[in-house]
PDB file of N, CA and C in Angstrom:
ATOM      1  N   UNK A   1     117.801  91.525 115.689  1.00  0.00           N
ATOM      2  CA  UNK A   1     116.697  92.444 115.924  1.00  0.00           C
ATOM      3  C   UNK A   1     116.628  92.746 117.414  1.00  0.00           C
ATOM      4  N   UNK A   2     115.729  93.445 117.681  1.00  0.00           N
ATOM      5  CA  UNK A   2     115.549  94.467 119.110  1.00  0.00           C
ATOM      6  C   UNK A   2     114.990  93.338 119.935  1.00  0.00           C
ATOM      7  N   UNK A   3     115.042  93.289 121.322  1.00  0.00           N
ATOM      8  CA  UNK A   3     114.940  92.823 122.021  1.00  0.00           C
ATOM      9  C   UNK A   3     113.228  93.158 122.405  1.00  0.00           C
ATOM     10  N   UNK A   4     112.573  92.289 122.681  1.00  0.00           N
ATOM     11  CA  UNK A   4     110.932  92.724 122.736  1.00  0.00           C
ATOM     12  C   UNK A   4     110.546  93.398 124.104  1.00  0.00           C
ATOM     13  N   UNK A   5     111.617  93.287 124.780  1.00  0.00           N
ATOM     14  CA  UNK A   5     111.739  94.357 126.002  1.00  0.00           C
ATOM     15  C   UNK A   5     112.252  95.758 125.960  1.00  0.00           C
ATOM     16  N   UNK A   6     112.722  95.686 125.001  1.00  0.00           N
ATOM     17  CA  UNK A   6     113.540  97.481 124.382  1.00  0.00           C
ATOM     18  C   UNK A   6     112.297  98.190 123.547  1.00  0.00           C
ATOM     19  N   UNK A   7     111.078  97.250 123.081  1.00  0.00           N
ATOM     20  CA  UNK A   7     109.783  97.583 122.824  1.00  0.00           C
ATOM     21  C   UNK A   7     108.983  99.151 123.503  1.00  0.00           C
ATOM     22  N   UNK A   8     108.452  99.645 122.837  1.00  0.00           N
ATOM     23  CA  UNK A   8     107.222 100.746 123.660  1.00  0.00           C
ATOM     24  C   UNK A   8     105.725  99.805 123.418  1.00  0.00           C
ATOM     25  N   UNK A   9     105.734  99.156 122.085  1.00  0.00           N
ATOM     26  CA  UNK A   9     104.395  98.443 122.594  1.00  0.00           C
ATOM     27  C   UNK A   9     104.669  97.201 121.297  1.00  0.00           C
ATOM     28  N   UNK A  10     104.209  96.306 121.932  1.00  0.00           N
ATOM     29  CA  UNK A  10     103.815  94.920 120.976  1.00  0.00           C
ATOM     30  C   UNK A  10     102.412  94.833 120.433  1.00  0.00           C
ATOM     31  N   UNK A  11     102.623  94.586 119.605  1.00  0.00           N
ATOM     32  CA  UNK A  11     101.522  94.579 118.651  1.00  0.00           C
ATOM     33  C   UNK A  11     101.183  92.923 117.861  1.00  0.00           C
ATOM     34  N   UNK A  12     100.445  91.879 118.538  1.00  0.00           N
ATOM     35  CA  UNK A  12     100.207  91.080 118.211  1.00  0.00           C
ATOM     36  C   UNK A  12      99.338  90.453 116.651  1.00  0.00           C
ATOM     37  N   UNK A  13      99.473  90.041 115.506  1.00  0.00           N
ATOM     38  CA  UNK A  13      98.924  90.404 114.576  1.00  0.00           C
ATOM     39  C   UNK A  13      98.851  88.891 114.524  1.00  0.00           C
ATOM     40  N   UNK A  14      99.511  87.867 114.984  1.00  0.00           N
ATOM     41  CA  UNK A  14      99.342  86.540 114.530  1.00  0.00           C
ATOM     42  C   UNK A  14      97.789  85.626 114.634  1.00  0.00           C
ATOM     43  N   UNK A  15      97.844  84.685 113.156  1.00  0.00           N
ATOM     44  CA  UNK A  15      96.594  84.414 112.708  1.00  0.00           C
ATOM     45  C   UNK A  15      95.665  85.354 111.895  1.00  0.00           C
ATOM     46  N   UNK A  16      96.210  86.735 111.617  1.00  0.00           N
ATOM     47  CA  UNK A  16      95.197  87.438 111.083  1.00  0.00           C
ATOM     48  C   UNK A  16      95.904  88.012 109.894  1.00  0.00           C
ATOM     49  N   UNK A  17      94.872  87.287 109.132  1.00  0.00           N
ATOM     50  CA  UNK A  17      94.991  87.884 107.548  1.00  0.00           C
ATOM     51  C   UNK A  17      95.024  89.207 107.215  1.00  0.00           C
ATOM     52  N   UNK A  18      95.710  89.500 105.634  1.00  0.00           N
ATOM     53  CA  UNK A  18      96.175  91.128 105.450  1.00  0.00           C
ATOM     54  C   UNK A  18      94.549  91.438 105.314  1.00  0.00           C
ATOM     55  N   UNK A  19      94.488  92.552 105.809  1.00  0.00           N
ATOM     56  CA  UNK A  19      95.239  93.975 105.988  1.00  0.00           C
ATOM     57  C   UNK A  19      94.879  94.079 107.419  1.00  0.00           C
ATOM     58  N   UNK A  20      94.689  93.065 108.287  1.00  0.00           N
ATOM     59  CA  UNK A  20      94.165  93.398 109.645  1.00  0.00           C
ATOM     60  C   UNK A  20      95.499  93.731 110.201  1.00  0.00           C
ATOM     61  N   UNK A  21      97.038  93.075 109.845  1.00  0.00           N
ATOM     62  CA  UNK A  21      98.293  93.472 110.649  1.00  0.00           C
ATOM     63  C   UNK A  21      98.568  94.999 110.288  1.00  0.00           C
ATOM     64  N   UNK A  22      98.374  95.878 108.949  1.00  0.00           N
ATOM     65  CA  UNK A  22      98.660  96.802 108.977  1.00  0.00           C
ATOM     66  C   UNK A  22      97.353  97.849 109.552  1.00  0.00           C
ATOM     67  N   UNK A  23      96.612  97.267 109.444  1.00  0.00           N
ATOM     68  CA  UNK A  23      95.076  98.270 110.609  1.00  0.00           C
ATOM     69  C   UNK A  23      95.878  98.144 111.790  1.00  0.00           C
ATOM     70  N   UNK A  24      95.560  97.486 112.557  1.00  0.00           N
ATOM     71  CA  UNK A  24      96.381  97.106 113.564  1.00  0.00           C
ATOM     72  C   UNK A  24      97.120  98.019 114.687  1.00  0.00           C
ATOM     73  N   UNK A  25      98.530  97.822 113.107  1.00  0.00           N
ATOM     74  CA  UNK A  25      99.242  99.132 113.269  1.00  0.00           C
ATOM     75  C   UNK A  25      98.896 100.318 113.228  1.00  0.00           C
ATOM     76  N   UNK A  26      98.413 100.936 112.606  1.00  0.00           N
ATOM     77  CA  UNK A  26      97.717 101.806 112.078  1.00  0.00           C
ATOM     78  C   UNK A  26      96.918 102.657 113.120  1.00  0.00           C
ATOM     79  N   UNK A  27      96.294 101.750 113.801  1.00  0.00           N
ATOM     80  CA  UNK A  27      95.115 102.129 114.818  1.00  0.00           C
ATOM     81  C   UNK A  27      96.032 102.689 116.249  1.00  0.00           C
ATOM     82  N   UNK A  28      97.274 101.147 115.973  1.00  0.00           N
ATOM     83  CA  UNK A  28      97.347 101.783 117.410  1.00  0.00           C
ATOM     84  C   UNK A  28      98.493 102.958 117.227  1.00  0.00           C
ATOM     85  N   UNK A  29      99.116 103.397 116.055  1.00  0.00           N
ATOM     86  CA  UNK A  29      99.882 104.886 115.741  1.00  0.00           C
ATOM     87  C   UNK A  29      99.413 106.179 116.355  1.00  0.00           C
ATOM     88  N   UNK A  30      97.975 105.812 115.903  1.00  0.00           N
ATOM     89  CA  UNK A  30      96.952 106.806 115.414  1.00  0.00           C
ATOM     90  C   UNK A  30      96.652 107.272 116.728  1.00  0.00           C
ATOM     91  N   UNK A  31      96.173 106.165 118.020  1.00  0.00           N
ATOM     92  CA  UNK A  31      95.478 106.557 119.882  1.00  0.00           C
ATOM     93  C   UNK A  31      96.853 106.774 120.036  1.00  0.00           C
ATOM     94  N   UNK A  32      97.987 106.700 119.792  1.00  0.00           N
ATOM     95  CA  UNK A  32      99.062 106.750 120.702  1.00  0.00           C
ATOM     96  C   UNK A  32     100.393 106.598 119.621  1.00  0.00           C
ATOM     97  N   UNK A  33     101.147 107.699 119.372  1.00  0.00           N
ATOM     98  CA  UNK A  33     102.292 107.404 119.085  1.00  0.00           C
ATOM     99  C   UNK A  33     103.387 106.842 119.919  1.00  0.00           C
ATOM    100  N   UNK A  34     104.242 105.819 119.564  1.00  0.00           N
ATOM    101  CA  UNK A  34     104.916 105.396 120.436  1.00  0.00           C
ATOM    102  C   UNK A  34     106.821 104.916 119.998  1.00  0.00           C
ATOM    103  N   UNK A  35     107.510 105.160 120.454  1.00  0.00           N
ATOM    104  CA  UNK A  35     108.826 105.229 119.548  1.00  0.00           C
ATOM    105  C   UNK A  35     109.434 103.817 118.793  1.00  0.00           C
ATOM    106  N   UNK A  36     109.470 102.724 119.805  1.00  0.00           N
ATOM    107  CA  UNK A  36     109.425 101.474 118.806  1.00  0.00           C
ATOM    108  C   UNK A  36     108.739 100.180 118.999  1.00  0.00           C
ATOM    109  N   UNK A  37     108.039 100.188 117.983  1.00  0.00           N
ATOM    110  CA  UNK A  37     107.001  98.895 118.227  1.00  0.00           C
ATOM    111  C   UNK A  37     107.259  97.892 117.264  1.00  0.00           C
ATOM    112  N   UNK A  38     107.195  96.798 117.933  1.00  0.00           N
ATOM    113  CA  UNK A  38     107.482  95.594 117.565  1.00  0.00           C
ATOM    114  C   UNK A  38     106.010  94.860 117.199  1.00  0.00           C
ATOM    115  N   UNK A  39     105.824  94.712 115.667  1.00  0.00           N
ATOM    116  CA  UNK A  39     104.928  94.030 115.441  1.00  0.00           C
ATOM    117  C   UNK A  39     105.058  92.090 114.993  1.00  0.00           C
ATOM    118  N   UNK A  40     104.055  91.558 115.470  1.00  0.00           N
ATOM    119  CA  UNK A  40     104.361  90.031 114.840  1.00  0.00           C
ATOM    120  C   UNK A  40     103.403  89.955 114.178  1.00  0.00           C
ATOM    121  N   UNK A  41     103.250  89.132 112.918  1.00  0.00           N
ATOM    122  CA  UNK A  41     102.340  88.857 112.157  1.00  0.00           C
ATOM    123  C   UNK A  41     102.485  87.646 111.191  1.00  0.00           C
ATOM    124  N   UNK A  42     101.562  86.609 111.028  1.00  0.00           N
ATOM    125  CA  UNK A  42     101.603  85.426 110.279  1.00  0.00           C
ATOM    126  C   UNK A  42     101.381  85.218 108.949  1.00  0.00           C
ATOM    127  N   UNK A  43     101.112  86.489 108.395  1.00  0.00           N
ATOM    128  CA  UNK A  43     100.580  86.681 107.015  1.00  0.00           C
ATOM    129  C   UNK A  43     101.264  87.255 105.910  1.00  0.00           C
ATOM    130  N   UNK A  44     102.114  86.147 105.326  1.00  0.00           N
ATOM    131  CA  UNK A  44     103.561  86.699 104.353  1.00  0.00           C
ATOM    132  C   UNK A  44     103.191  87.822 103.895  1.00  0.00           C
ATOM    133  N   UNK A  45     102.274  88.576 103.421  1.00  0.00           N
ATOM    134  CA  UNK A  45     102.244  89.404 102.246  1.00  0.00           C
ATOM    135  C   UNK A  45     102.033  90.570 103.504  1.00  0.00           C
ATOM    136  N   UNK A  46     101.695  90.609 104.916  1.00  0.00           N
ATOM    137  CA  UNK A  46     101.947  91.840 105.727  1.00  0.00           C
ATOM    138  C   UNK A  46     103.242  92.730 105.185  1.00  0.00           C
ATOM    139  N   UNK A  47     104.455  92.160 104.743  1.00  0.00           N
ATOM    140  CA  UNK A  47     105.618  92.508 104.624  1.00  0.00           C
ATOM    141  C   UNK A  47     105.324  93.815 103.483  1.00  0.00           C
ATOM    142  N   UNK A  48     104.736  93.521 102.344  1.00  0.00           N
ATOM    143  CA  UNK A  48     104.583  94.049 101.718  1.00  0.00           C
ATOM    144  C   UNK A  48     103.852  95.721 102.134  1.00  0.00           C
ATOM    145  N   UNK A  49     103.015  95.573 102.860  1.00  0.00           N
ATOM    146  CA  UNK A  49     102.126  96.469 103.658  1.00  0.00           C
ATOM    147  C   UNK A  49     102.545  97.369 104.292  1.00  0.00           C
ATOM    148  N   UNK A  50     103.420  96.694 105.413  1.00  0.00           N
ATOM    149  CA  UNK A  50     104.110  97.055 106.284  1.00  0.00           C
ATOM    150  C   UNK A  50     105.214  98.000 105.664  1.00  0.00           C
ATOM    151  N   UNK A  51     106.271  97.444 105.538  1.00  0.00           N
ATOM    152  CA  UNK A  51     106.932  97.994 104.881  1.00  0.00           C
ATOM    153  C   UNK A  51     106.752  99.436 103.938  1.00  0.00           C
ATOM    154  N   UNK A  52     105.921  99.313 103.197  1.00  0.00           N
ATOM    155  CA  UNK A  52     105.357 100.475 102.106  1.00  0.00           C
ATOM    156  C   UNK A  52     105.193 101.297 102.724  1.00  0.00           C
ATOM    157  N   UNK A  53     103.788 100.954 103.899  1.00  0.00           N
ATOM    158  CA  UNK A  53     103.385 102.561 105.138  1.00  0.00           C
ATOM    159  C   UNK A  53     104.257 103.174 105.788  1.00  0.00           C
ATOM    160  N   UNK A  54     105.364 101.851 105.977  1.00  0.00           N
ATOM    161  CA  UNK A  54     106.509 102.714 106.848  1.00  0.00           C
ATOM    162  C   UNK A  54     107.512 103.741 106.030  1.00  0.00           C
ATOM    163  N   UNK A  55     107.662 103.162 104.959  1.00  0.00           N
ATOM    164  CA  UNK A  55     108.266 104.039 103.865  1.00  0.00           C
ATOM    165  C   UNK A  55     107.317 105.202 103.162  1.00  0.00           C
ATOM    166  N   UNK A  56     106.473 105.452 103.935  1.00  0.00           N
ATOM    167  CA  UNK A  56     105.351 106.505 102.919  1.00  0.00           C
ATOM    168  C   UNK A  56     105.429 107.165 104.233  1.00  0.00           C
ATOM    169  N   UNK A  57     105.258 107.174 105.206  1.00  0.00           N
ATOM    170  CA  UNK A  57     105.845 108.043 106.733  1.00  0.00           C
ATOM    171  C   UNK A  57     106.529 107.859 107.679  1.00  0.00           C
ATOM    172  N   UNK A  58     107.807 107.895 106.902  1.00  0.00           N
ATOM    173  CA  UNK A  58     109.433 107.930 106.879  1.00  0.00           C
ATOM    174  C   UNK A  58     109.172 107.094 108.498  1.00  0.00           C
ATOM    175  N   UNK A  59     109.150 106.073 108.645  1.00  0.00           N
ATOM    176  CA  UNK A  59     109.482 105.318 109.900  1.00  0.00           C
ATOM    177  C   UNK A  59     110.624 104.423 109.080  1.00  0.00           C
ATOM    178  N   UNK A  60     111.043 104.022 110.333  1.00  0.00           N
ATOM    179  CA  UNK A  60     111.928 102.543 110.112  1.00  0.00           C
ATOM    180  C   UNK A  60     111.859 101.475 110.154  1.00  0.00           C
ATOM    181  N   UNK A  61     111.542 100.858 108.964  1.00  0.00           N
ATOM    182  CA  UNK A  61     111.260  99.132 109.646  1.00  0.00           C
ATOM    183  C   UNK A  61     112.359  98.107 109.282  1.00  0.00           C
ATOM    184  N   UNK A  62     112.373  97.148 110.277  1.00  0.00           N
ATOM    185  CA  UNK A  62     113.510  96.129 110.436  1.00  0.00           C
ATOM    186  C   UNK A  62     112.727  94.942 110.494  1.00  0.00           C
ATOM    187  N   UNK A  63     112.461  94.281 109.281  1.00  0.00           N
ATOM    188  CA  UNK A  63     111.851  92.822 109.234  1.00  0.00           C
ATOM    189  C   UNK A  63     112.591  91.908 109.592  1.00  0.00           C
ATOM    190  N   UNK A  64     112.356  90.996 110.524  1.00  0.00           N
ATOM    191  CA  UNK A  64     112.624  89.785 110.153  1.00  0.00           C
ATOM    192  C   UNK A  64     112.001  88.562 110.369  1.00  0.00           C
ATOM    193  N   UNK A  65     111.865  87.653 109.654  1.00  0.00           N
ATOM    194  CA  UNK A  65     111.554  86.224 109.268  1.00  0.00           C
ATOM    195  C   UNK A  65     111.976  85.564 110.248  1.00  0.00           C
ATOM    196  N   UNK A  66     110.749  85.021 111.209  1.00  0.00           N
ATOM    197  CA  UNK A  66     111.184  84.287 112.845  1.00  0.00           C
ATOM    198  C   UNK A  66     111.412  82.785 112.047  1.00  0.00           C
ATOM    199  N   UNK A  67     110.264  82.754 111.234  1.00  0.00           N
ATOM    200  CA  UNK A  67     109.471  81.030 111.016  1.00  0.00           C
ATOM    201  C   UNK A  67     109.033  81.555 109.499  1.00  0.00           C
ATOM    202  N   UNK A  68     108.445  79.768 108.902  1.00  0.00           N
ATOM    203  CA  UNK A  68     107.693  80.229 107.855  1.00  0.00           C
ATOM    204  C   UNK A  68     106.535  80.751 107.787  1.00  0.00           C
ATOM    205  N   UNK A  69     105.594  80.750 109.503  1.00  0.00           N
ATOM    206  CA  UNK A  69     104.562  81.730 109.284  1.00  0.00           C
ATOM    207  C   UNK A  69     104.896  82.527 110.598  1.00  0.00           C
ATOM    208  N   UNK A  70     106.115  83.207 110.864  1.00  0.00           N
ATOM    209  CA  UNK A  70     105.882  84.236 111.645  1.00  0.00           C
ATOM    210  C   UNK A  70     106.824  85.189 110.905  1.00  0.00           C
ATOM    211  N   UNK A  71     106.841  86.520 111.287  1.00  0.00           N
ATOM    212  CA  UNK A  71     107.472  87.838 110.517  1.00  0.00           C
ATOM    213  C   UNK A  71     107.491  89.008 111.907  1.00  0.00           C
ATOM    214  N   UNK A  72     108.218  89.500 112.445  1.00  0.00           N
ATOM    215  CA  UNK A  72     108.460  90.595 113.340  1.00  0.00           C
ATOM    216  C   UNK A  72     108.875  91.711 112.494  1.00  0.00           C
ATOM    217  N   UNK A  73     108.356  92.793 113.008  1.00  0.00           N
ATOM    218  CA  UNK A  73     108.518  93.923 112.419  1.00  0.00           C
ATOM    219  C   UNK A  73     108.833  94.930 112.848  1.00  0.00           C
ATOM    220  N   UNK A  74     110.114  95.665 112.964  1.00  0.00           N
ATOM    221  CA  UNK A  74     110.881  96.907 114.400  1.00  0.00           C
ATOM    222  C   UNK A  74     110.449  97.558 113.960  1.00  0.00           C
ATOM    223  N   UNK A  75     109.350  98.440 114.039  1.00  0.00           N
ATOM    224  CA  UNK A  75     109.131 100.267 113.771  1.00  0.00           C
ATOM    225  C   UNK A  75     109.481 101.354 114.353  1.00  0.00           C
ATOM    226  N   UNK A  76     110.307 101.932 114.109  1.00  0.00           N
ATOM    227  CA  UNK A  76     110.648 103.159 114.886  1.00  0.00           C
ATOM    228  C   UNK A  76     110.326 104.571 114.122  1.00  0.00           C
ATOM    229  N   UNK A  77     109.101 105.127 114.894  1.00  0.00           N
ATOM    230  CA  UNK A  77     108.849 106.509 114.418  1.00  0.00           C
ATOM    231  C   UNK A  77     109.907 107.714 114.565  1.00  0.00           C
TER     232      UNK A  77
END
Protein backbone atom coordinates (compact mmCIF):
# COMPACT_ATOMS: atom_id res chain seq x y z
CA UNK A 1 0.00 0.00 0.00
CA UNK A 2 0.78 3.84 -0.45
CA UNK A 3 3.05 5.35 1.58
CA UNK A 4 1.15 7.78 4.22
CA UNK A 5 3.32 10.51 2.88
CA UNK A 6 2.13 10.08 -0.86
CA UNK A 7 -1.29 10.90 1.18
CA UNK A 8 -3.44 14.37 0.42
CA UNK A 9 -5.06 13.84 3.81
CA UNK A 10 -5.24 11.19 6.69
CA UNK A 11 -8.15 10.52 8.08
CA UNK A 12 -7.96 9.07 11.55
CA UNK A 13 -11.04 6.81 12.40
CA UNK A 14 -9.38 4.59 15.13
CA UNK A 15 -11.55 3.59 18.24
CA UNK A 16 -14.66 4.69 16.55
CA UNK A 17 -17.43 2.53 15.88
CA UNK A 18 -19.37 2.13 12.36
CA UNK A 19 -20.62 4.43 10.80
CA UNK A 20 -18.50 7.24 12.38
CA UNK A 21 -15.31 5.93 9.90
CA UNK A 22 -17.49 6.28 6.88
CA UNK A 23 -19.08 9.95 8.16
CA UNK A 24 -15.78 10.79 8.64
CA UNK A 25 -14.99 10.20 5.26
CA UNK A 26 -17.75 11.48 3.98
CA UNK A 27 -17.54 14.86 5.69
CA UNK A 28 -14.23 15.40 4.91
CA UNK A 29 -15.00 14.56 0.72
CA UNK A 30 -17.73 16.76 1.00
CA UNK A 31 -15.41 20.50 2.68
CA UNK A 32 -12.72 19.40 0.42
CA UNK A 33 -12.12 17.00 -2.29
CA UNK A 34 -8.83 15.63 -2.18
CA UNK A 35 -7.00 12.98 -4.58
CA UNK A 36 -5.77 10.24 -2.14
CA UNK A 37 -6.70 9.72 1.29
CA UNK A 38 -5.64 7.33 3.47
CA UNK A 39 -8.11 6.30 5.98
CA UNK A 40 -7.40 4.11 9.36
CA UNK A 41 -10.07 2.63 11.17
CA UNK A 42 -10.57 -0.08 14.05
CA UNK A 43 -13.94 -1.22 13.28
CA UNK A 44 -13.99 -4.56 11.08
CA UNK A 45 -17.27 -4.00 9.53
CA UNK A 46 -15.92 -0.17 8.27
CA UNK A 47 -14.70 -2.42 5.34
CA UNK A 48 -17.94 -3.16 4.41
CA UNK A 49 -18.97 0.66 4.31
CA UNK A 50 -16.14 1.82 2.96
CA UNK A 51 -15.75 -0.08 0.31
CA UNK A 52 -19.57 0.02 -1.00
CA UNK A 53 -19.43 4.19 -1.00
CA UNK A 54 -16.38 3.92 -2.83
CA UNK A 55 -17.88 1.64 -5.33
CA UNK A 56 -21.24 3.67 -5.56
CA UNK A 57 -18.84 6.90 -6.57
CA UNK A 58 -16.50 5.16 -8.68
CA UNK A 59 -13.39 5.93 -6.30
CA UNK A 60 -10.72 3.44 -5.63
CA UNK A 61 -10.19 1.70 -2.63
CA UNK A 62 -7.15 -0.39 -1.59
CA UNK A 63 -7.78 -2.11 1.84
CA UNK A 64 -5.54 -3.40 3.84
CA UNK A 65 -5.50 -5.31 7.15
CA UNK A 66 -2.50 -3.60 9.34
CA UNK A 67 -3.62 -5.71 12.69
CA UNK A 68 -6.62 -7.46 14.00
CA UNK A 69 -8.09 -4.13 14.95
CA UNK A 70 -6.56 -1.85 12.50
CA UNK A 71 -7.71 -1.59 8.58
CA UNK A 72 -6.15 1.32 6.19
CA UNK A 73 -7.99 2.34 3.46
CA UNK A 74 -6.27 4.09 -0.06
CA UNK A 75 -9.02 6.24 -1.67
CA UNK A 76 -8.39 7.75 -4.70
CA UNK A 77 -11.06 10.02 -6.25
Amino acid sequence: MSNQSECDLIIDAMGKPCPMPLLMLKRSLKNSPHGRVLLKSSDPHSQIDVTRYCQMHQMTCVVQKISEHEYHYLIES
